[in-house]
Protein backbone atom coordinates (compact mmCIF):
# COMPACT_ATOMS: atom_id res chain seq x y z
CA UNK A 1 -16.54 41.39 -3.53
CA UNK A 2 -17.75 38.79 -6.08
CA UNK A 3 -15.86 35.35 -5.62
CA UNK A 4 -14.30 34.30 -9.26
CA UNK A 5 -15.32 30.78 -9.97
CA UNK A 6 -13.49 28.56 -12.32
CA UNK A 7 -16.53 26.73 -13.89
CA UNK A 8 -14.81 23.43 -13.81
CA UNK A 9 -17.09 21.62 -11.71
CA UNK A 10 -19.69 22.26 -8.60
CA UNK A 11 -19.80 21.90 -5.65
CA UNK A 12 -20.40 18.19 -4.25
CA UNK A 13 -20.31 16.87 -0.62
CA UNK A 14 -18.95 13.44 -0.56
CA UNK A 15 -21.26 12.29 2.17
CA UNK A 16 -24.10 12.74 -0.29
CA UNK A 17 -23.63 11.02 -3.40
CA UNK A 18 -23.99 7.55 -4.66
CA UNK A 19 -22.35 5.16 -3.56
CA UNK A 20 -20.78 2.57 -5.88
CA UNK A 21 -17.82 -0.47 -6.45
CA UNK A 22 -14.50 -0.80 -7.90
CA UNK A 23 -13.79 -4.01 -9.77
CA UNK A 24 -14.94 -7.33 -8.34
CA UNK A 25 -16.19 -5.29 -4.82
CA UNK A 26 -13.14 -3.67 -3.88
CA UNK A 27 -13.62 -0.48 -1.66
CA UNK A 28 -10.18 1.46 -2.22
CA UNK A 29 -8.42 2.29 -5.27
CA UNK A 30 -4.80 2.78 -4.57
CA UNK A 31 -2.33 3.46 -7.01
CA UNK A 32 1.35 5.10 -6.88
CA UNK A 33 2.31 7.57 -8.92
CA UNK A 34 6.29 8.12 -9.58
CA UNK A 35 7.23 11.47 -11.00
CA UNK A 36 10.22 11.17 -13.57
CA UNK A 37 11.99 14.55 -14.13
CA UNK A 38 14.70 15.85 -15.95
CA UNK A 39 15.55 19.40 -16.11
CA UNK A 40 17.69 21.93 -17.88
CA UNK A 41 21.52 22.47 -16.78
CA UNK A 42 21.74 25.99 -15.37
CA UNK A 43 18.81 27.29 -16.32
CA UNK A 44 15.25 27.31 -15.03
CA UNK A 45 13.14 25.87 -12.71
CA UNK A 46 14.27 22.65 -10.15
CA UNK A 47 13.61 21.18 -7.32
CA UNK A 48 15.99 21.89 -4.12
CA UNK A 49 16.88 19.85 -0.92
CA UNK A 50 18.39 23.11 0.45
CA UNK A 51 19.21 26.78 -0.89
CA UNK A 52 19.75 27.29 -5.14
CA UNK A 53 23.04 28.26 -5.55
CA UNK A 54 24.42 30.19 -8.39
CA UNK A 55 23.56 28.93 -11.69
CA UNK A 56 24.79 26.91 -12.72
CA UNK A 57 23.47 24.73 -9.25
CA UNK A 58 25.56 22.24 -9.49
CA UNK A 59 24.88 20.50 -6.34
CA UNK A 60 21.40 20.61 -6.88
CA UNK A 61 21.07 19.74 -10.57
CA UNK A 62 23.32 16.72 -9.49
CA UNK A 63 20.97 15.45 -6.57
CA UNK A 64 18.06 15.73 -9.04
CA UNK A 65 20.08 13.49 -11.28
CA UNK A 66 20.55 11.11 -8.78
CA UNK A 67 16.78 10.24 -9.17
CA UNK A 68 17.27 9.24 -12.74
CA UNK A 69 20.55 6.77 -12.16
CA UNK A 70 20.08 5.44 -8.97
CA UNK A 71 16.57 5.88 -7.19
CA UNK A 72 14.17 5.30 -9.67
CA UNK A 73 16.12 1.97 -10.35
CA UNK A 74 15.87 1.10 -6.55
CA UNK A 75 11.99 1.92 -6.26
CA UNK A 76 11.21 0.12 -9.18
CA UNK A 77 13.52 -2.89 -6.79
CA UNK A 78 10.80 -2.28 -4.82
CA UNK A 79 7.69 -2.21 -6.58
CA UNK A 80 8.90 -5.47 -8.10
CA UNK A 81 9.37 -7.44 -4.91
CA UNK A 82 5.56 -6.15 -3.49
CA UNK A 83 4.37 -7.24 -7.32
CA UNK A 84 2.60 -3.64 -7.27
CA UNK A 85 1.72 -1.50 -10.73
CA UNK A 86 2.41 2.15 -10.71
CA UNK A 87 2.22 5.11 -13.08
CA UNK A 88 4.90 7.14 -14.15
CA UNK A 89 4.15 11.02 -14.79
CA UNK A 90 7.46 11.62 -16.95
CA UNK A 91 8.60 14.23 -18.71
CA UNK A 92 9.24 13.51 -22.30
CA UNK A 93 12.72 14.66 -22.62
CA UNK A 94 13.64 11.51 -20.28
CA UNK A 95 13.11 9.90 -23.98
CA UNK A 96 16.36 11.42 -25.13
CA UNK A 97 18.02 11.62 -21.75
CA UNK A 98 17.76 8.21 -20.13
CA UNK A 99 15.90 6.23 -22.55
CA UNK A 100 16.43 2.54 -20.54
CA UNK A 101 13.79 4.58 -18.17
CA UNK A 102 10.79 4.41 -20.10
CA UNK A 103 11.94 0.76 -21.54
CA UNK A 104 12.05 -0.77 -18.00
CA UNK A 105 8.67 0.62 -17.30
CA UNK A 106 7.28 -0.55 -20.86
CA UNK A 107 8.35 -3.81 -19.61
CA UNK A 108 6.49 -3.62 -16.10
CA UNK A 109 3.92 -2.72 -18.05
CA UNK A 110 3.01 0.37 -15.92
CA UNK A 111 1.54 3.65 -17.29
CA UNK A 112 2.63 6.36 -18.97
CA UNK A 113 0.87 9.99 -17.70
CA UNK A 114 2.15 12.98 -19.56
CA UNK A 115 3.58 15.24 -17.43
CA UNK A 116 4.88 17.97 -19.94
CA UNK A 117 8.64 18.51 -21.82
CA UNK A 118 10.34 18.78 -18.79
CA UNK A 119 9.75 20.39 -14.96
CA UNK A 120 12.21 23.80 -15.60
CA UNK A 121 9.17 25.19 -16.64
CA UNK A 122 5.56 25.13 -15.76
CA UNK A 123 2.75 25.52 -18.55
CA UNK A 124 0.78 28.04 -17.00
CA UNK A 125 3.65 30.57 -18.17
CA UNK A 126 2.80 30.19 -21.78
CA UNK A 127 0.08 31.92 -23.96
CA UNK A 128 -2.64 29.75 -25.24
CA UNK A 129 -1.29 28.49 -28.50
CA UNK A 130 2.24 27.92 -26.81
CA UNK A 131 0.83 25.91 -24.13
CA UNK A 132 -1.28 23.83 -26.60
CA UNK A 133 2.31 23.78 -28.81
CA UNK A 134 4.36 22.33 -24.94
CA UNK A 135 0.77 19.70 -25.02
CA UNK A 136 1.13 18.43 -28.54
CA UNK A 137 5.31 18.25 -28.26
CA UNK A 138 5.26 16.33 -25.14
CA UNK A 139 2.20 14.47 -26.44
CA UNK A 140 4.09 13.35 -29.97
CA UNK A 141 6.83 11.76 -28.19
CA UNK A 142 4.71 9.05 -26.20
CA UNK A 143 3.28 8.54 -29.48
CA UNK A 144 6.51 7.71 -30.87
CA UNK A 145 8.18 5.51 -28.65
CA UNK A 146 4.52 4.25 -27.43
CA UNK A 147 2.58 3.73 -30.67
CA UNK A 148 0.32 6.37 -28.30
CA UNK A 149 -0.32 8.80 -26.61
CA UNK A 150 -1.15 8.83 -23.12
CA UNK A 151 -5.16 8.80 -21.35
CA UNK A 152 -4.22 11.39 -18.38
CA UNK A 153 -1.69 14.52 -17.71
CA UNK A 154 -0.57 16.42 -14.87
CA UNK A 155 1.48 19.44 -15.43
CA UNK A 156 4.46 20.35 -14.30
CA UNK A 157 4.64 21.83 -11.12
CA UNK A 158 1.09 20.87 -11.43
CA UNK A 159 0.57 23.97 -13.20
CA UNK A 160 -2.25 25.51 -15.12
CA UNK A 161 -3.56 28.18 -17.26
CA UNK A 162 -7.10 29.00 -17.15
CA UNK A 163 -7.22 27.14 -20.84
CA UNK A 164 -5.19 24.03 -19.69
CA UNK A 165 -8.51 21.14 -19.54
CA UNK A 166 -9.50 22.84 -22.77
CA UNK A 167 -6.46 21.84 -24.26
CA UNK A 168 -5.92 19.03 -22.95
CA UNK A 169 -9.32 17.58 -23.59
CA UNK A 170 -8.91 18.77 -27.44
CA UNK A 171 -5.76 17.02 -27.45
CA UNK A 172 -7.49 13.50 -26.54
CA UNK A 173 -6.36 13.56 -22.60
CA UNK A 174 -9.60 11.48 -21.01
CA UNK A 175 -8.51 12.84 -17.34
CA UNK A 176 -6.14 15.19 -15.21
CA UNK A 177 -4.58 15.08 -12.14
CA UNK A 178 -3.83 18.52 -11.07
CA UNK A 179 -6.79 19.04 -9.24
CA UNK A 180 -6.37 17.89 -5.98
CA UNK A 181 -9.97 18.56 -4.22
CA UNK A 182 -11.52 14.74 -3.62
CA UNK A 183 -11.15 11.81 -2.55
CA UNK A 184 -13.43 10.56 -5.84
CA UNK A 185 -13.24 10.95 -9.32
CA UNK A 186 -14.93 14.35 -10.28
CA UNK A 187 -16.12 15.10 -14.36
CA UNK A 188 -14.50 18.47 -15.33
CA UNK A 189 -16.08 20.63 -17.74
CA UNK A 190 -14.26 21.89 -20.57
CA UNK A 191 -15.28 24.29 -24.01
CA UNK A 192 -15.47 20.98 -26.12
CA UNK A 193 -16.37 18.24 -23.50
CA UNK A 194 -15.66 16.97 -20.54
CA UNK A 195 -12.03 15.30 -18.25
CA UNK A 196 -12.21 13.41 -15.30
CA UNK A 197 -10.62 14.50 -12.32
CA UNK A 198 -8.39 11.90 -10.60
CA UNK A 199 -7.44 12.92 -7.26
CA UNK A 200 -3.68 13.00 -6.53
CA UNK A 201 -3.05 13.48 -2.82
CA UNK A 202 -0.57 16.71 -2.02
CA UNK A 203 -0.45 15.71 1.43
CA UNK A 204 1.54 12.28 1.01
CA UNK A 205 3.07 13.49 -1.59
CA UNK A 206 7.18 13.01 -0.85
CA UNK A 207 8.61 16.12 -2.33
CA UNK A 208 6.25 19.07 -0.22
CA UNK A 209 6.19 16.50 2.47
CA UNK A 210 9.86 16.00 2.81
CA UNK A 211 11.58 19.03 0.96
CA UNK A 212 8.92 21.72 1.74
CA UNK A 213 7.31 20.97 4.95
CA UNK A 214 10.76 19.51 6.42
CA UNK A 215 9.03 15.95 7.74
CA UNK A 216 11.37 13.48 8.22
CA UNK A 217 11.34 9.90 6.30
CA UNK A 218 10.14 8.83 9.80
CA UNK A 219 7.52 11.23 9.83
CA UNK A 220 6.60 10.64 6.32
CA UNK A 221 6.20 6.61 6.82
CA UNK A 222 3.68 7.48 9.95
CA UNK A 223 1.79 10.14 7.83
CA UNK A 224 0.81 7.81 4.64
CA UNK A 225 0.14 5.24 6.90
CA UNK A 226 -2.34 7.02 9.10
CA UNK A 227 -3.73 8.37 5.31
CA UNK A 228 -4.46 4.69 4.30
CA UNK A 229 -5.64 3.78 7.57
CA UNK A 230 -8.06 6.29 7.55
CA UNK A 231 -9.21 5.86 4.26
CA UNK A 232 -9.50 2.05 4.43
CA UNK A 233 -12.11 2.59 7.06
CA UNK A 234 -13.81 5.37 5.70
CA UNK A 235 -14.01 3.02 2.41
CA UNK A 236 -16.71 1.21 4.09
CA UNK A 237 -19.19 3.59 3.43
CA UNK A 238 -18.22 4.65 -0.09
CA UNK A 239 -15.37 4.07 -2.78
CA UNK A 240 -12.49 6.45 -2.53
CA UNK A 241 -9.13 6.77 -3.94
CA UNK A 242 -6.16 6.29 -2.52
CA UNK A 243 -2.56 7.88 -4.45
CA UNK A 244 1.17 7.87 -3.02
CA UNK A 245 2.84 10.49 -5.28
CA UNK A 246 6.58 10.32 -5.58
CA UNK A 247 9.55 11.43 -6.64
CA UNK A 248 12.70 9.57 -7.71
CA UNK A 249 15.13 11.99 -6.60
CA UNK A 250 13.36 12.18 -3.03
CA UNK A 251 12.33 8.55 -1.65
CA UNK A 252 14.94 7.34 -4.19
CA UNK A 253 17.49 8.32 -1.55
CA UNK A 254 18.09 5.12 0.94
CA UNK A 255 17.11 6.06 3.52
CA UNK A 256 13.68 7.33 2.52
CA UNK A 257 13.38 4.00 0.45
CA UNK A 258 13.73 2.50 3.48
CA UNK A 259 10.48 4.38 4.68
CA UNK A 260 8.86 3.61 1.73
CA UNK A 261 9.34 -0.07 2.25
CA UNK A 262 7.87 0.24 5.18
CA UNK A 263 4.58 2.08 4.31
CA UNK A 264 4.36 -0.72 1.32
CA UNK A 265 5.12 -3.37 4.27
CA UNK A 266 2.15 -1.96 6.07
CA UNK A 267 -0.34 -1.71 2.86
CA UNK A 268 0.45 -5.22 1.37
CA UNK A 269 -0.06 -7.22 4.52
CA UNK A 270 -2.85 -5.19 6.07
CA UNK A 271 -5.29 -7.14 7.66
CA UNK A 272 -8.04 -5.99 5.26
CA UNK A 273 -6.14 -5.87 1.72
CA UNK A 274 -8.69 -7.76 0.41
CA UNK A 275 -10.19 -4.27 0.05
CA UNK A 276 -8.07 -2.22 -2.05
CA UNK A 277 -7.52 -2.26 -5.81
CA UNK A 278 -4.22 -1.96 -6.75
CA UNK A 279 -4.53 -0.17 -9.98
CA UNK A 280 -3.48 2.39 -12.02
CA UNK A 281 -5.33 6.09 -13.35
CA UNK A 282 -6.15 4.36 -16.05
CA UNK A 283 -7.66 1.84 -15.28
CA UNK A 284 -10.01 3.93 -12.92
CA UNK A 285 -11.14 5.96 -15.65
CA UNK A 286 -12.19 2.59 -17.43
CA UNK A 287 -14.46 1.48 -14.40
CA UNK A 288 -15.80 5.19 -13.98
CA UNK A 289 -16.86 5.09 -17.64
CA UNK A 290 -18.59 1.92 -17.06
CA UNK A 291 -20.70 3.70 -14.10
CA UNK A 292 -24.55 4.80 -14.68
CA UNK A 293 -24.84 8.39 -15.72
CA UNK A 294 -25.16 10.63 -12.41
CA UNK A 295 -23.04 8.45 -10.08
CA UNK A 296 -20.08 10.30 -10.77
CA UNK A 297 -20.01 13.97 -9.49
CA UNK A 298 -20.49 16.45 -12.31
CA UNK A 299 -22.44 14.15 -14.49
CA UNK A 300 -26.17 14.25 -15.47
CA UNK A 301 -28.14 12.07 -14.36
């Protein structure tokens, strides 16, 4: 049987590549990335703490909602008494929906990540030129109520067709974070150029974590801690990247806040802080830019 490949990138071992610095020496990058969904009433795709019920799923449309009038508005509590940045992968139909959303964040001044029309569908459904249509509608609102577009893009569902990067890159995205395979920043071919690869852990991520795998908000708490602490010592040897994905309609609820205060408790104050950038994808892809050519996986030297 021969293996399909996806041509993306090759194969790299992290133990064997250059080694290199984030901003003023720092070993760890660590952002947080909030997800901001909205989704279609009775219809579609959603998220669910426990079975779907008949559409329309009232109960579970309703706890989704939640997210976008109560927990994003308590994390963002949060984030403001640690002082800590964060990017927000948001569907564009929050524009219409709950448009105070996207003006709070404007004035943390965190960053926008494109993260498709809304999450009742996923883009790798569509044919080409409807997927590059879903791109360039989602893409045309930041640019409206931004003055531009954003740098990076993960899909809904983190979904994919086999032409997503393509598109994406032709559409002036500089990186993606669907491809969860490093701890590093990766280059990504694509037909026209080139994306970076931003890695986006799955395993502290709140909503598989929580809703799929069943780990309680005590469980969660120990798990991205023993993540960091891990990382934070394997940072001695090389730069890696640290990301705590969320969602608003899962830590949002109290009592996982109250976990979530606790892992930021833990981060903030660690002993050897002095180590991590707190940053955002963005501003990663500036520094990687900055690098020598070859440093970064999938780059000639």
């Amino acid at each position: 049987m021969e293996l399909k490949q996806h041509g993306r990138y090759d194969y790299s071992p992290i133990t064997d590549r250059p080694v290199y610095d984030w901003p003023d020496g720092k070993k760890l990058a660590l952002y947080i990335g909030l997800n901001i969904e909205h989704f279609s009433f009775g219809e579609g795709l959603g998220h669910t703490p426990t079975n779907p019920g008949v559409q329309p799923d009232v109960r579970n449309f309703a706890w989704r909602d939640y997210g976008l009038r109560v927990g994003i508005w308590r994390i963002l509590e949060l984030l403001d008494e640690f002082n800590l940045p964060a990017c927000h992968l948001m569907n564009s139909s929050v524009y219409d929906y709950a448009p105070l959303l996207p003006k709070r964040i404007r004035e943390r001044g965190d960053e926008f990540i494109g993260h498709g029309i809304t999450n009742s569908e996923q883009q790798g459904d569509y044919s080409e030129d409807d997927e590059r249509s879903l791109i360039s509608t989602a893409t045309n609102a930041f640019k409206t109520y931004e003055n531009s577009g954003p740098m990076g893009w993960m899909g809904p569902w983190i979904s994919e067709s086999q032409f997503t990067p393509d598109l994406l890159e032709e559409a002036g995205y500089r990186f993606i974070m669907d491809w969860s395979c490093d701890d590093q920043p990766t280059w990504m071919r694509t037909r026209n150029g080139r994306l970076l690869m931003i890695p986006y852990h799955i395993e502290i991520n709140d909503s598989p974590a929580q809703l799929s795998r069943r780990h309680t908000a005590n469980q969660f708490t120990e798990i991205v801690c023993a993540h960091f602490d891990e990382q934070l010592r394997q940072c001695t040897k090389q730069p890696l990247v640290f990301s705590l994905a969320l969602h608003t309609f899962v830590v949002g609820q109290p009592y996982r806040l109250a976990g979530l205060r606790e892992i930021l408790n833990h981060i903030v104050n660690h002993k050897d802080a002095d180590k991590i950038w707190f940053t955002k994808p963005g501003e990663i892809y500036n520094h990687i830019v900055t690098l020598p050519k070859g440093t970064v996986p999938g780059e000639p030297v």
